[in-house]
PDB file of N, CA and C in Angstrom:
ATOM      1  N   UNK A   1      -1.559 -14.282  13.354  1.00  0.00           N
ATOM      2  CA  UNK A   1      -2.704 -13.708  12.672  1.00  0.00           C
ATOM      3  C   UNK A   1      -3.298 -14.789  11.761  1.00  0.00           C
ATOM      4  N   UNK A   2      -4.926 -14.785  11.806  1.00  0.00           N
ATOM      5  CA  UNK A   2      -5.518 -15.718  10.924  1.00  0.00           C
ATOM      6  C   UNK A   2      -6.191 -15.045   9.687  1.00  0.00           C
ATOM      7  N   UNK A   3      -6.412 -16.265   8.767  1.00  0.00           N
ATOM      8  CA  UNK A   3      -6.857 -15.964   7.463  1.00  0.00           C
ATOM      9  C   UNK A   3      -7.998 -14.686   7.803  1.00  0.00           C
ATOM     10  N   UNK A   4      -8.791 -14.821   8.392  1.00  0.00           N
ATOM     11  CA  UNK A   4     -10.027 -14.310   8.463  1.00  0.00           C
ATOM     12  C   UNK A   4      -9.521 -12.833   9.076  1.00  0.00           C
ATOM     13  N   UNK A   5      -8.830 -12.948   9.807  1.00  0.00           N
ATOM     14  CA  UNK A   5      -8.092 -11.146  10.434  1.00  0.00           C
ATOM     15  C   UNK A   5      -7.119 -10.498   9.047  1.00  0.00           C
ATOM     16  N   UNK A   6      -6.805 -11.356   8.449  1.00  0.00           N
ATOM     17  CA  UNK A   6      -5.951 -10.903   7.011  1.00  0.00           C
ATOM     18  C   UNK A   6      -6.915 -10.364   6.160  1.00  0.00           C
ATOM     19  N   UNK A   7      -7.729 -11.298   5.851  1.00  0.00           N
ATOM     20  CA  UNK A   7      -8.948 -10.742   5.099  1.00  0.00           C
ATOM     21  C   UNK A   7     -10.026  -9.537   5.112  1.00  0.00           C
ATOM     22  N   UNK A   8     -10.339  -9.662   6.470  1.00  0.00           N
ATOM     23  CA  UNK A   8     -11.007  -8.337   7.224  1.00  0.00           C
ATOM     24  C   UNK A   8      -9.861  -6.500   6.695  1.00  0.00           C
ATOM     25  N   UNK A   9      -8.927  -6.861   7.182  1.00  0.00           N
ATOM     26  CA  UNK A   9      -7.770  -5.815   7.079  1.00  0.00           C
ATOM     27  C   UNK A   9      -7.946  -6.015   5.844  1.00  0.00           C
ATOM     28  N   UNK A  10      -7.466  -6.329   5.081  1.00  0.00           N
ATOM     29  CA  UNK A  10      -7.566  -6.211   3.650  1.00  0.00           C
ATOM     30  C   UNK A  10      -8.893  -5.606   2.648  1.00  0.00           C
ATOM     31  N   UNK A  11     -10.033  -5.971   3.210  1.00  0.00           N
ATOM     32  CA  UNK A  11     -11.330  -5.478   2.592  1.00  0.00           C
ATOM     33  C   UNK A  11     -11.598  -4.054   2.990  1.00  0.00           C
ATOM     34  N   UNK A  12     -11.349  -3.885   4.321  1.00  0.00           N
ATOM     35  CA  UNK A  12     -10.805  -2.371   4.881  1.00  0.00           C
ATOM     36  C   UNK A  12     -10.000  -1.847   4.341  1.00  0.00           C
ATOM     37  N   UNK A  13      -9.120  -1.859   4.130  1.00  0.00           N
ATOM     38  CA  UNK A  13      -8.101  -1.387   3.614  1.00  0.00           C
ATOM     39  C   UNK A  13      -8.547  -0.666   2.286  1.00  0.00           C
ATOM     40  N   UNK A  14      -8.950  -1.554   1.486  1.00  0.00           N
ATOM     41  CA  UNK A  14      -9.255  -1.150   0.139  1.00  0.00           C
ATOM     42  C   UNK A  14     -10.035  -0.398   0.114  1.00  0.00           C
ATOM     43  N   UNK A  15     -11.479  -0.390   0.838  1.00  0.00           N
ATOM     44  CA  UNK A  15     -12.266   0.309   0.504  1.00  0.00           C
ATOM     45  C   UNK A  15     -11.842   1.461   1.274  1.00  0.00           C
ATOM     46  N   UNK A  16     -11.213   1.801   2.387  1.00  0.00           N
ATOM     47  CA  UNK A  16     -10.657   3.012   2.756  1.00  0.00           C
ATOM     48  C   UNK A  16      -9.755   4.184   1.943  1.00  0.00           C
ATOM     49  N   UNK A  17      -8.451   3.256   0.649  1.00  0.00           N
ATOM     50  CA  UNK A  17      -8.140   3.481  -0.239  1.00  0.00           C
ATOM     51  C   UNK A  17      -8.994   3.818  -0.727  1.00  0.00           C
ATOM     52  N   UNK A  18      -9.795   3.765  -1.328  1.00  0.00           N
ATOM     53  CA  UNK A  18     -11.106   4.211  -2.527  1.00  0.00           C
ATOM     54  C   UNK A  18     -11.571   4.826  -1.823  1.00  0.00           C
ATOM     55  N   UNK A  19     -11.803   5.289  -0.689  1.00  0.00           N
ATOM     56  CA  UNK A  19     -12.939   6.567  -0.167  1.00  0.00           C
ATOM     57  C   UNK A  19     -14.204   6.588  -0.154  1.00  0.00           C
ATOM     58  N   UNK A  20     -14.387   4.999   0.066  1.00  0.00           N
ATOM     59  CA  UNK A  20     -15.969   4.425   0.112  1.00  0.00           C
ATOM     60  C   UNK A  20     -16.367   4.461   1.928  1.00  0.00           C
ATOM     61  N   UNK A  21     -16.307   5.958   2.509  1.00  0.00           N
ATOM     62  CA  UNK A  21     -16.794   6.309   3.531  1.00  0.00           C
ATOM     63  C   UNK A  21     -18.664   6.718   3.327  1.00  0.00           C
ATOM     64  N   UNK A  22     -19.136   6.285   4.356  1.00  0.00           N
ATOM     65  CA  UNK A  22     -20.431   6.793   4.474  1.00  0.00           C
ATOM     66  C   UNK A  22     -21.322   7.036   3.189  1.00  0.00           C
ATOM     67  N   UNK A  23     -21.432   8.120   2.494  1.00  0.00           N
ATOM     68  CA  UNK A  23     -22.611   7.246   1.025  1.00  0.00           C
ATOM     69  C   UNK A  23     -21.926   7.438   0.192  1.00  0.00           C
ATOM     70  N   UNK A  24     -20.739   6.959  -0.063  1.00  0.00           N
ATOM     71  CA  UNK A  24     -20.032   6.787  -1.442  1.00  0.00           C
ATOM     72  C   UNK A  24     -19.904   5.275  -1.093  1.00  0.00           C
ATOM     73  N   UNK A  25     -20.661   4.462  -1.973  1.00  0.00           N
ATOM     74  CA  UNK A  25     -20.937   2.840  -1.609  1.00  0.00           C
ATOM     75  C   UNK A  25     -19.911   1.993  -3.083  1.00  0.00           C
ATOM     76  N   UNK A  26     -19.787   0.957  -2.678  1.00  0.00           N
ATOM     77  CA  UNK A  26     -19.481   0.056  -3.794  1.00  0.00           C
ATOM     78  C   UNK A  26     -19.728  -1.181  -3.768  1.00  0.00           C
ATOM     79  N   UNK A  27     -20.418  -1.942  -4.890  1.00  0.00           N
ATOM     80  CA  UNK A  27     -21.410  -2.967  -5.173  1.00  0.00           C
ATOM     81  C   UNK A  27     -20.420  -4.229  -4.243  1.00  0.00           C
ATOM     82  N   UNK A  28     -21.366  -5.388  -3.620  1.00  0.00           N
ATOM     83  CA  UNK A  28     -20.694  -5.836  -2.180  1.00  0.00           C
ATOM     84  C   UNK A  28     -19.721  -7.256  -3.288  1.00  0.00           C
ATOM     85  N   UNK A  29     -20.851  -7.360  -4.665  1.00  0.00           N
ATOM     86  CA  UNK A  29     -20.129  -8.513  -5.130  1.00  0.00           C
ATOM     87  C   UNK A  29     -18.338  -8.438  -6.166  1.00  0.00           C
ATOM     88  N   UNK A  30     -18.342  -6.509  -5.901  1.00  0.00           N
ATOM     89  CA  UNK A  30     -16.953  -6.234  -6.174  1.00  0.00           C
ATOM     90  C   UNK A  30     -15.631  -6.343  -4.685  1.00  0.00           C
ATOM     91  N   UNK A  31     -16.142  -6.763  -3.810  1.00  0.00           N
ATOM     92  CA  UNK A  31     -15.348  -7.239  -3.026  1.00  0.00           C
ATOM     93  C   UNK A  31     -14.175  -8.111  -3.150  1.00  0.00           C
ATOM     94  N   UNK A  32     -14.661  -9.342  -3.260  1.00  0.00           N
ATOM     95  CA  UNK A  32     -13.824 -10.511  -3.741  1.00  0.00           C
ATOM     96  C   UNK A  32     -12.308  -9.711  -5.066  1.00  0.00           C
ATOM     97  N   UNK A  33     -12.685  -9.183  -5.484  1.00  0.00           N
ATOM     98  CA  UNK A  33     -11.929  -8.718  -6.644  1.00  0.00           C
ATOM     99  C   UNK A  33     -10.306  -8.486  -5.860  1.00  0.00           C
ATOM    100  N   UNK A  34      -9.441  -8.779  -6.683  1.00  0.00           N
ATOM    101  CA  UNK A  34      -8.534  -8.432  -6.242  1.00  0.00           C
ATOM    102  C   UNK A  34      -7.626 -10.014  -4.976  1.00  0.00           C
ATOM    103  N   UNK A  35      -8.302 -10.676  -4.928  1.00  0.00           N
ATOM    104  CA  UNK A  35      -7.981 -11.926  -3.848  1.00  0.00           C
ATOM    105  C   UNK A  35      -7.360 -13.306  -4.547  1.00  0.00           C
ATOM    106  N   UNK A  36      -7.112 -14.563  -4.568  1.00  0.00           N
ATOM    107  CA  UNK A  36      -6.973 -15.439  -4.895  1.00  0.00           C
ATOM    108  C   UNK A  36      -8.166 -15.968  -5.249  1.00  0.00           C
ATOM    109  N   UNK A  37      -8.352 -16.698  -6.133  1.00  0.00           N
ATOM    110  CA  UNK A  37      -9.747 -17.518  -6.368  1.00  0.00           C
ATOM    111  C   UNK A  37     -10.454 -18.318  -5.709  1.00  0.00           C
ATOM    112  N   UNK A  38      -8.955 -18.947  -4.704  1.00  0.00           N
ATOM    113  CA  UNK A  38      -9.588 -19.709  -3.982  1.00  0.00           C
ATOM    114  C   UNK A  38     -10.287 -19.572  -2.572  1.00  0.00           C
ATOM    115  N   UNK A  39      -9.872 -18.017  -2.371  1.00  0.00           N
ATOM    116  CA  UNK A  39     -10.114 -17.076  -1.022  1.00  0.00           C
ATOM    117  C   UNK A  39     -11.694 -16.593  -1.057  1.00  0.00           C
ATOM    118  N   UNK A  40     -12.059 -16.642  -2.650  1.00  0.00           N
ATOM    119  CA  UNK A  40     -13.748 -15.824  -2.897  1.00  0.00           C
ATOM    120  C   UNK A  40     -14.633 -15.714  -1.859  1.00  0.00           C
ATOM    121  N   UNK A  41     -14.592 -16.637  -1.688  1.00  0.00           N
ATOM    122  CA  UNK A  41     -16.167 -17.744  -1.441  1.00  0.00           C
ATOM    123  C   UNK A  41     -15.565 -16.669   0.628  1.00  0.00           C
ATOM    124  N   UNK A  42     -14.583 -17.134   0.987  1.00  0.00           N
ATOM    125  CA  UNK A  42     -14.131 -16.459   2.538  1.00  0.00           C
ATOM    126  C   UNK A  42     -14.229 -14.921   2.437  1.00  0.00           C
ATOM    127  N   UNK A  43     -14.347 -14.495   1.322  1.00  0.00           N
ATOM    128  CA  UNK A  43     -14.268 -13.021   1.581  1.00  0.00           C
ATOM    129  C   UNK A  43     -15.568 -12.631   1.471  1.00  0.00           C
ATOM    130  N   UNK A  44     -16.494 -13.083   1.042  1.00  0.00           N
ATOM    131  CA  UNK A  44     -17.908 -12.842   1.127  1.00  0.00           C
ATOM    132  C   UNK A  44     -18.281 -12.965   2.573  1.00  0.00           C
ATOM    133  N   UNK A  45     -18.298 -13.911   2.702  1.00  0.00           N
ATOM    134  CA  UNK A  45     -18.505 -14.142   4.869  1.00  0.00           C
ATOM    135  C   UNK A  45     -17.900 -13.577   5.706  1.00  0.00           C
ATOM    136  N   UNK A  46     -16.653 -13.103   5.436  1.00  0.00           N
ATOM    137  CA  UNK A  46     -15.773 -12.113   6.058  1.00  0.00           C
ATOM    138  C   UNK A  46     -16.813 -10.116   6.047  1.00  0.00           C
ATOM    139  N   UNK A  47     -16.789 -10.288   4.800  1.00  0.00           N
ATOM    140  CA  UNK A  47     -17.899  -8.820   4.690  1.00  0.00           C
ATOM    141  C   UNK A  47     -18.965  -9.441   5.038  1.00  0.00           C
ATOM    142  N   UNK A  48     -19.376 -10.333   5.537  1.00  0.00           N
ATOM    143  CA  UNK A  48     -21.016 -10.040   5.621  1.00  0.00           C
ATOM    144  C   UNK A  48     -21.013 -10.304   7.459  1.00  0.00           C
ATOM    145  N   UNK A  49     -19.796 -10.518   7.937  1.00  0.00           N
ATOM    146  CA  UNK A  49     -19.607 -10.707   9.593  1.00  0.00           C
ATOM    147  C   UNK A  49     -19.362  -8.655   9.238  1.00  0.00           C
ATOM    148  N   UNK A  50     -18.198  -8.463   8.395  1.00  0.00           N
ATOM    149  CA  UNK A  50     -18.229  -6.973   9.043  1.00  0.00           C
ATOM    150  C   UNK A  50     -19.327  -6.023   9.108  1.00  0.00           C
ATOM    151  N   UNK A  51     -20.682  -6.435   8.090  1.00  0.00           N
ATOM    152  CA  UNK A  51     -21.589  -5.865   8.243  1.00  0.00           C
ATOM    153  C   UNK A  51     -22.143  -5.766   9.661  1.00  0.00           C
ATOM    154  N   UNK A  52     -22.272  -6.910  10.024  1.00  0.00           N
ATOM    155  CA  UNK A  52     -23.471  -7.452  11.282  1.00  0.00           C
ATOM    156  C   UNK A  52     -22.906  -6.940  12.928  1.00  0.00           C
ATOM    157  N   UNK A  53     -20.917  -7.118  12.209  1.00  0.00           N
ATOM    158  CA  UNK A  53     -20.448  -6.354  13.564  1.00  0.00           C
ATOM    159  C   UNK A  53     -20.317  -4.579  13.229  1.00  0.00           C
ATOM    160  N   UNK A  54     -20.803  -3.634  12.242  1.00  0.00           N
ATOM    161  CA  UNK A  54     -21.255  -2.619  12.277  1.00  0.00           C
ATOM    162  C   UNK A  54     -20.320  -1.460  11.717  1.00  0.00           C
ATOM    163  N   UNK A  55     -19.005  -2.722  11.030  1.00  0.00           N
ATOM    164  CA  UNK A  55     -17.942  -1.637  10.476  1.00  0.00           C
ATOM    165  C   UNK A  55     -18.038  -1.247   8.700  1.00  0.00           C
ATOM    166  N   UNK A  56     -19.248  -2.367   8.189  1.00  0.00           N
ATOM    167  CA  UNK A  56     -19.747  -1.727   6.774  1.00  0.00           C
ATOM    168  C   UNK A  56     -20.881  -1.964   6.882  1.00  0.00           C
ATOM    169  N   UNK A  57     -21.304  -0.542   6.382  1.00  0.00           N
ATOM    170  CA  UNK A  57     -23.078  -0.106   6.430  1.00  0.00           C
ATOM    171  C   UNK A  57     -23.513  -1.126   4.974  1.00  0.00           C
ATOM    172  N   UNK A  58     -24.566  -1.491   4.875  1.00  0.00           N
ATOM    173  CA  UNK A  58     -24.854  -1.931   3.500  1.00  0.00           C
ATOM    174  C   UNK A  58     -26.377  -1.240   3.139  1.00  0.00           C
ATOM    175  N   UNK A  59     -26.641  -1.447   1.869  1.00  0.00           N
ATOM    176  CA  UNK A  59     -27.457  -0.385   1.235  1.00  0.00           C
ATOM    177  C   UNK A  59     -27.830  -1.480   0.048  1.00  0.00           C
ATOM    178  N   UNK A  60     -29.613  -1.748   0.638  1.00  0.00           N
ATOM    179  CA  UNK A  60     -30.097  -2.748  -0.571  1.00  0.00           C
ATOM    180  C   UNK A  60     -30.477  -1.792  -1.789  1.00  0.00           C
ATOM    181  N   UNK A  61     -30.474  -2.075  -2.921  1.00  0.00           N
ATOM    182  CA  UNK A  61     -30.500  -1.639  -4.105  1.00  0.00           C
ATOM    183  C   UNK A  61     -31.521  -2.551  -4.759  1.00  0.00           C
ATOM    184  N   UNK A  62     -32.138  -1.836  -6.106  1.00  0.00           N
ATOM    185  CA  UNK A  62     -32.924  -2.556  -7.266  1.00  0.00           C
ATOM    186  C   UNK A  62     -31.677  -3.755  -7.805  1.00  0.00           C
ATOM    187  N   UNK A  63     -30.370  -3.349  -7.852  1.00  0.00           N
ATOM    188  CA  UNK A  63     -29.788  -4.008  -8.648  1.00  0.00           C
ATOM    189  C   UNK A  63     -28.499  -4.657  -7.563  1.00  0.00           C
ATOM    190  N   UNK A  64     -28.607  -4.595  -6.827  1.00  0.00           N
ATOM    191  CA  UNK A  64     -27.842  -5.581  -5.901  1.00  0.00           C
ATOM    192  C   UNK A  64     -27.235  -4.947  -4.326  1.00  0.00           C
ATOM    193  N   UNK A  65     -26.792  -5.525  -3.299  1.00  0.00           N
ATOM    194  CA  UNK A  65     -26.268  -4.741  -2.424  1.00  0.00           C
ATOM    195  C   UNK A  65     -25.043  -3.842  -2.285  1.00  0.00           C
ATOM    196  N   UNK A  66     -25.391  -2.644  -1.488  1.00  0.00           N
ATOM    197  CA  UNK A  66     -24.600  -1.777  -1.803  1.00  0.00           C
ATOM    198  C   UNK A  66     -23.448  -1.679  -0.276  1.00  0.00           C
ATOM    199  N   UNK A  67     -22.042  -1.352  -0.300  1.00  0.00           N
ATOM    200  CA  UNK A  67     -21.458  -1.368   1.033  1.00  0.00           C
ATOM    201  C   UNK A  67     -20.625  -0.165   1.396  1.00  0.00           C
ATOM    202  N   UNK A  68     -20.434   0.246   2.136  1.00  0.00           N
ATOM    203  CA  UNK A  68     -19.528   1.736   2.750  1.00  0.00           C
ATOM    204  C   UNK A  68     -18.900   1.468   4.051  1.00  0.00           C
ATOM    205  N   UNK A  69     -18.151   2.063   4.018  1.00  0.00           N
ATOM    206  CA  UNK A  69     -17.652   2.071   5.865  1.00  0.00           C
ATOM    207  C   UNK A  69     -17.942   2.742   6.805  1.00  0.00           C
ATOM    208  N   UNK A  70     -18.034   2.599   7.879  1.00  0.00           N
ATOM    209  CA  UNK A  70     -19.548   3.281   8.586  1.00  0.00           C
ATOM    210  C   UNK A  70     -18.332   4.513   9.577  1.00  0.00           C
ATOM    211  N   UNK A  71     -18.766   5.644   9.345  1.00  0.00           N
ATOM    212  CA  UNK A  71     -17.912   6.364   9.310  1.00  0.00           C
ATOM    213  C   UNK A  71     -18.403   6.980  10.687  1.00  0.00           C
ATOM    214  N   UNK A  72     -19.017   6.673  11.555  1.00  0.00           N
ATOM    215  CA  UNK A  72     -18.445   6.220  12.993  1.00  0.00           C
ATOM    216  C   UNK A  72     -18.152   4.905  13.543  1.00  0.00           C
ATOM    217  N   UNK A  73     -17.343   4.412  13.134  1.00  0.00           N
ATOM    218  CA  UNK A  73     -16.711   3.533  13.527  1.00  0.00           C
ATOM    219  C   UNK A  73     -15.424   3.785  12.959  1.00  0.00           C
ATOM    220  N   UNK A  74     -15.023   5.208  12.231  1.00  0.00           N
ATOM    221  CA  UNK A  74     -14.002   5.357  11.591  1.00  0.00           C
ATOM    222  C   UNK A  74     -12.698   4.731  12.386  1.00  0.00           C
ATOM    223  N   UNK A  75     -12.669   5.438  13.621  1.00  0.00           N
ATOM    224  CA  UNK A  75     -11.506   4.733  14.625  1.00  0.00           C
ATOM    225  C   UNK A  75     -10.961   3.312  15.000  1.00  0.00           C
ATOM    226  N   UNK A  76     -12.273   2.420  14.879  1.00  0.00           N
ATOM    227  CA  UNK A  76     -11.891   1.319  15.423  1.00  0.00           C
ATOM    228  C   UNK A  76     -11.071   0.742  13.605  1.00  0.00           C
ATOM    229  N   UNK A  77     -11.953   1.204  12.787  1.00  0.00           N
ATOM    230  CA  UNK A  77     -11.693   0.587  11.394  1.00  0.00           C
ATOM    231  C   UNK A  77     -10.291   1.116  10.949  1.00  0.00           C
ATOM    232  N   UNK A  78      -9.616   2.403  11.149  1.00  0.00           N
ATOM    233  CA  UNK A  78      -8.180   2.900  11.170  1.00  0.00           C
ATOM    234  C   UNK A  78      -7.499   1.542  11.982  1.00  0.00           C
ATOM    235  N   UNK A  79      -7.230   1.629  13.330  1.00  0.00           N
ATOM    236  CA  UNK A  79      -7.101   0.595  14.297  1.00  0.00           C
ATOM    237  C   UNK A  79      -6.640  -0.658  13.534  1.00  0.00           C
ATOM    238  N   UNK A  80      -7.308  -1.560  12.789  1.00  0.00           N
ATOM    239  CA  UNK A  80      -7.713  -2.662  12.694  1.00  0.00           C
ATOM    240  C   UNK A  80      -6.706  -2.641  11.587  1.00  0.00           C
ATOM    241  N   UNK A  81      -6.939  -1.302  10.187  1.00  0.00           N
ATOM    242  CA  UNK A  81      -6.116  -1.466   9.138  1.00  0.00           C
ATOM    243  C   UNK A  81      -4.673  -1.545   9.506  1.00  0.00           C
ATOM    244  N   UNK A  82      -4.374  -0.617  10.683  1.00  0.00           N
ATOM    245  CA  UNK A  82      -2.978   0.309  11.152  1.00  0.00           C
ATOM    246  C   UNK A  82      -1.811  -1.286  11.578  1.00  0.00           C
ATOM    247  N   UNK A  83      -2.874  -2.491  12.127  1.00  0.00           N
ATOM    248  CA  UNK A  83      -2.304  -3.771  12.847  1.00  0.00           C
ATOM    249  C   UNK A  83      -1.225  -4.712  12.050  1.00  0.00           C
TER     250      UNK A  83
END
């Protein structure tokens, strides 16, 4: 397993913990939180691939972007955490 599949599982993970399904969102630059310092900068690109591949919805805001887990894709995103 690589950094980037650790990371993915992990950003899932959390926000699945928190119950940030479908419009219960949380701000995208509270992501990183919780990681090594030196991991930051990879966990931003990591969420912004999971956006584009369709497993976090994002939600532009006045005050910054907003992210959820796209709650059909619930299965594949269980899947991925479960590995």
């Amino acid at each position: 397993m690589d950094k980037k599949e650790e990371i993915e599982r992990t950003i899932l993970r959390k926000l699945a913990y928190m119950g940030k399904w479908g419009g219960s969102h949380t701000s995208f630059d509270n992501l990183p939180k919780g990681f090594p310092k030196h991991l930051r900068g990879d966990v931003k690109v990591v969420a912004k691939e999971l956006i584009k591949r369709g497993l976090l919805l994002s939600k532009p805001t006045s005050y910054g972007l907003e992210v959820s887990l796209n709650v059909r894709m619930k299965k594949e995103i269980e899947e991925l955490v479960k590995q």
